[in-house]
C-alpha atoms as a PDB file:
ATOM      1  CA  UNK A   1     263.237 198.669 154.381  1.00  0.00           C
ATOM      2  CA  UNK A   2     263.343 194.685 153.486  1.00  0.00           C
ATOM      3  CA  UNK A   3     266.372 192.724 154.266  1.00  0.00           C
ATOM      4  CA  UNK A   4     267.888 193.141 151.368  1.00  0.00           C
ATOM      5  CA  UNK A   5     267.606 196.715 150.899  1.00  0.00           C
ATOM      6  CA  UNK A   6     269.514 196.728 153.580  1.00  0.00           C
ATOM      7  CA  UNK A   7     272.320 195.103 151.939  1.00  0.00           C
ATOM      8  CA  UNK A   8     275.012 195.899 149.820  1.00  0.00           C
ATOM      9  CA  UNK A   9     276.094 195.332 146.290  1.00  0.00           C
ATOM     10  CA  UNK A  10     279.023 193.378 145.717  1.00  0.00           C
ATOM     11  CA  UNK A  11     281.360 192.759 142.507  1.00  0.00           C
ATOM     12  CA  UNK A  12     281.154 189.501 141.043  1.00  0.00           C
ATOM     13  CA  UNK A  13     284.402 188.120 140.263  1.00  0.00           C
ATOM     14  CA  UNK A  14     283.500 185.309 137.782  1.00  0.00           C
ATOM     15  CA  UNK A  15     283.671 181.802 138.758  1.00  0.00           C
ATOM     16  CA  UNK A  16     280.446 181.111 140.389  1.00  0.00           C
ATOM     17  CA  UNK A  17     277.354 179.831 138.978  1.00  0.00           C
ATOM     18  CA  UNK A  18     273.922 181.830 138.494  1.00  0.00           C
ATOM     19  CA  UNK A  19     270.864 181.442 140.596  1.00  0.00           C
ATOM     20  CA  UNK A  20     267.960 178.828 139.429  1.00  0.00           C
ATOM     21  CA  UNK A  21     265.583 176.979 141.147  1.00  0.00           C
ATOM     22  CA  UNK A  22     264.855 177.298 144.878  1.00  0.00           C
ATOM     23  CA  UNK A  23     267.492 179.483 145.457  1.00  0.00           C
ATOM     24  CA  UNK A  24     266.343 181.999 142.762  1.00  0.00           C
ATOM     25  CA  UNK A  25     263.096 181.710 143.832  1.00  0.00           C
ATOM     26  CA  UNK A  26     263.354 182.240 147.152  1.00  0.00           C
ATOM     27  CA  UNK A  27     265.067 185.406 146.896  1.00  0.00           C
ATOM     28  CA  UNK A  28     262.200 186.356 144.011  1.00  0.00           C
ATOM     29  CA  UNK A  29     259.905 186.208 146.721  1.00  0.00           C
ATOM     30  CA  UNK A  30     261.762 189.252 148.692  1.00  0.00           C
ATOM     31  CA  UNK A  31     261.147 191.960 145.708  1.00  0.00           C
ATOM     32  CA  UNK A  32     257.683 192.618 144.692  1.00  0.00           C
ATOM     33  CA  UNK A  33     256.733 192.796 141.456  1.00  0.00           C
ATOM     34  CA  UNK A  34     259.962 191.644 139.818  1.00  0.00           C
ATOM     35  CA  UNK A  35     260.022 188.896 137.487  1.00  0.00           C
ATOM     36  CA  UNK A  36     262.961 186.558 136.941  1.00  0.00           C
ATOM     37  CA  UNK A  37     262.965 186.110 133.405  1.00  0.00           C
ATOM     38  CA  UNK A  38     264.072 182.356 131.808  1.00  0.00           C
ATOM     39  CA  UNK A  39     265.877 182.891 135.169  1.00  0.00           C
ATOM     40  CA  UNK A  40     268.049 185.140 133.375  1.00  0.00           C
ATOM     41  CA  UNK A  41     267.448 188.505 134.561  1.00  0.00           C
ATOM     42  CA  UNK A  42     265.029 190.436 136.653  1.00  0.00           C
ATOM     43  CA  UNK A  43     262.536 192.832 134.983  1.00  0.00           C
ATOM     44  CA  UNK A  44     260.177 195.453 136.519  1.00  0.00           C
ATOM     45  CA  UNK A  45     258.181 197.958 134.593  1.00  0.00           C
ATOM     46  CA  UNK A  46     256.930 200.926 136.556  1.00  0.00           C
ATOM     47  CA  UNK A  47     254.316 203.861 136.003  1.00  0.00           C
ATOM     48  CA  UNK A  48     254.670 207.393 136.802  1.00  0.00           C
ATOM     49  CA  UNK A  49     252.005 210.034 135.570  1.00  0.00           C
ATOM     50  CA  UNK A  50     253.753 211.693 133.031  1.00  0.00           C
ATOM     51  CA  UNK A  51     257.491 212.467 131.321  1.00  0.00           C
ATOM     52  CA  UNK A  52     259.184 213.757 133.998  1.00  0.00           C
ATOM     53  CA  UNK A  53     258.063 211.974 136.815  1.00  0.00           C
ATOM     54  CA  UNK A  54     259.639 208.886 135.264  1.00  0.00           C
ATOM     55  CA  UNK A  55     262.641 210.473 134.427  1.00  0.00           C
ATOM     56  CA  UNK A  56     264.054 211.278 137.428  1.00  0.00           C
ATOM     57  CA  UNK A  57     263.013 208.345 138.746  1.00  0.00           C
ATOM     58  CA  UNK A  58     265.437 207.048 135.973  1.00  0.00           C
ATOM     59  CA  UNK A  59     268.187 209.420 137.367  1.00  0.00           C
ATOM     60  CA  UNK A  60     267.654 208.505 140.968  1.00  0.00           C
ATOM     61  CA  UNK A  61     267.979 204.656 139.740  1.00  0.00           C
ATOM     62  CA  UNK A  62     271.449 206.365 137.880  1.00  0.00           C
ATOM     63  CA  UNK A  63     272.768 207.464 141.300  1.00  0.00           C
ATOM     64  CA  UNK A  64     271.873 204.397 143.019  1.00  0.00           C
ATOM     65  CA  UNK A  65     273.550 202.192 140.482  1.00  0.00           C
ATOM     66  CA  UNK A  66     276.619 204.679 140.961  1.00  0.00           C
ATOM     67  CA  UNK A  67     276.832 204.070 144.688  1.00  0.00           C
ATOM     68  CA  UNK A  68     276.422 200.326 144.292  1.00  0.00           C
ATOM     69  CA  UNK A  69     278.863 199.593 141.302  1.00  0.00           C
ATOM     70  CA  UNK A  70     275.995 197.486 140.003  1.00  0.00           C
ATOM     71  CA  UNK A  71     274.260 198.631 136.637  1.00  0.00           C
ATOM     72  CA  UNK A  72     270.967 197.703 135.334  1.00  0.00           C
ATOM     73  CA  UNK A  73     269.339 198.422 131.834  1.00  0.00           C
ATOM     74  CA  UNK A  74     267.205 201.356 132.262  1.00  0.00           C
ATOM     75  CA  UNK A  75     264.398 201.896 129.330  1.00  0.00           C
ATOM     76  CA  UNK A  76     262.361 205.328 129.755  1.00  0.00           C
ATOM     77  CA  UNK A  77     259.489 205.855 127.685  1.00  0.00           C
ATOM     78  CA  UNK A  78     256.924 208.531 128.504  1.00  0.00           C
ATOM     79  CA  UNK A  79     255.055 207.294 131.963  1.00  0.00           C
ATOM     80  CA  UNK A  80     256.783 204.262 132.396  1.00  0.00           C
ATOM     81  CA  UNK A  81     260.210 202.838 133.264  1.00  0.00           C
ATOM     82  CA  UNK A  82     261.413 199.277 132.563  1.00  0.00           C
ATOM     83  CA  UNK A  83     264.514 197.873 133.915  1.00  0.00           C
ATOM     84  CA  UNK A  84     266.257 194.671 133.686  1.00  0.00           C
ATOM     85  CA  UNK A  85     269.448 193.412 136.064  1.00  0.00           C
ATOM     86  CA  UNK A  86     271.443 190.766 135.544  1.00  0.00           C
ATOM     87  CA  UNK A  87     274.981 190.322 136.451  1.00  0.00           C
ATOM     88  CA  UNK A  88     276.427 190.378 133.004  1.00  0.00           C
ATOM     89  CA  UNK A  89     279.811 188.808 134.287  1.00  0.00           C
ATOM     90  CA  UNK A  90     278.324 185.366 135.063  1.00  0.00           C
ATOM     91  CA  UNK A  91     275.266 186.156 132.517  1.00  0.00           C
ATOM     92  CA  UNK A  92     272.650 185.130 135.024  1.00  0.00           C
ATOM     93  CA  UNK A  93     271.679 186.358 138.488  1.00  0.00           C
ATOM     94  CA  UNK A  94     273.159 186.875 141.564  1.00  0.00           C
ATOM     95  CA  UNK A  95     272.197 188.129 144.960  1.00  0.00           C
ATOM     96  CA  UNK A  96     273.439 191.706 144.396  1.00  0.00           C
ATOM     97  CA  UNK A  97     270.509 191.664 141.407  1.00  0.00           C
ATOM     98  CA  UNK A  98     267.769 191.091 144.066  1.00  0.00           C
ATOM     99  CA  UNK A  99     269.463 193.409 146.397  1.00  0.00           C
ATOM    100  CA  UNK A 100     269.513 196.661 143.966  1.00  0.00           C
ATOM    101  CA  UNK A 101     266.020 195.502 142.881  1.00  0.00           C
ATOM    102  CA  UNK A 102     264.967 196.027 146.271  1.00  0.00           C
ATOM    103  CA  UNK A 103     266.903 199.390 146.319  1.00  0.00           C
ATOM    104  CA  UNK A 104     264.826 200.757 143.335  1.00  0.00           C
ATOM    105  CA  UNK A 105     261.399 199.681 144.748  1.00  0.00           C
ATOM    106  CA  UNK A 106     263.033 201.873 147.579  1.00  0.00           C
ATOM    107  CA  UNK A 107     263.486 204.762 145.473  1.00  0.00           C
ATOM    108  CA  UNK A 108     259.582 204.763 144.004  1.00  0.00           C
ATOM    109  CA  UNK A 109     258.624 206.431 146.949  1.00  0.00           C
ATOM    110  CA  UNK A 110     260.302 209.245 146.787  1.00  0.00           C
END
């Protein structure tokens, strides 16, 4: 488990500015395969061999964002998954995005 798998979500309040530069890209560097888009949001697309495979991956993503408080965009197609976080309160990213991107990399193996 990384380090920030091992971390918790927390609820943004407001009043703090987004993630760029160094900062940003130094927690990039923690998820694999994540890409911090017009550093915006994060988006990962993964592949699964069929329907169902990738959707209960989607509904294992649904608990997770549940038991975080943290909610990402979920797009389910047939053998893939695409998700974006961002943390829409401050409309940029925060640490709790990296952190439940490293949870769902978690959940692939399952």
């Amino acid at each position: 488990m990384s380090d920030l798998a091992a971390k918790q979500c927390t609820p943004c309040r407001g009043g703090v500015p987004p993630l760029t530069g160094a900062a940003l890209k130094n927690l990039l560097a923690q998820v694999s395969g994540w890409q911090a888009m017009r550093e915006h949001h994060l988006a990962k697309e993964y592949a699964f061999p069929d329907f169902a495979a990738a959707l209960a991956f989607v509904n294992r993503v649904g608990s997770l964002a549940e038991e975080q408080g943290h909610h990402p965009d979920v797009y389910l197609a047939w053998g893939k998954v695409r998700i974006e976080i961002w943390t829409h309160k401050i409309d940029g990213l925060t640490e709790s995005d990296f952190i439940l991107a490293a949870k769902i990399d978690g959940l692939e193996a399952l």
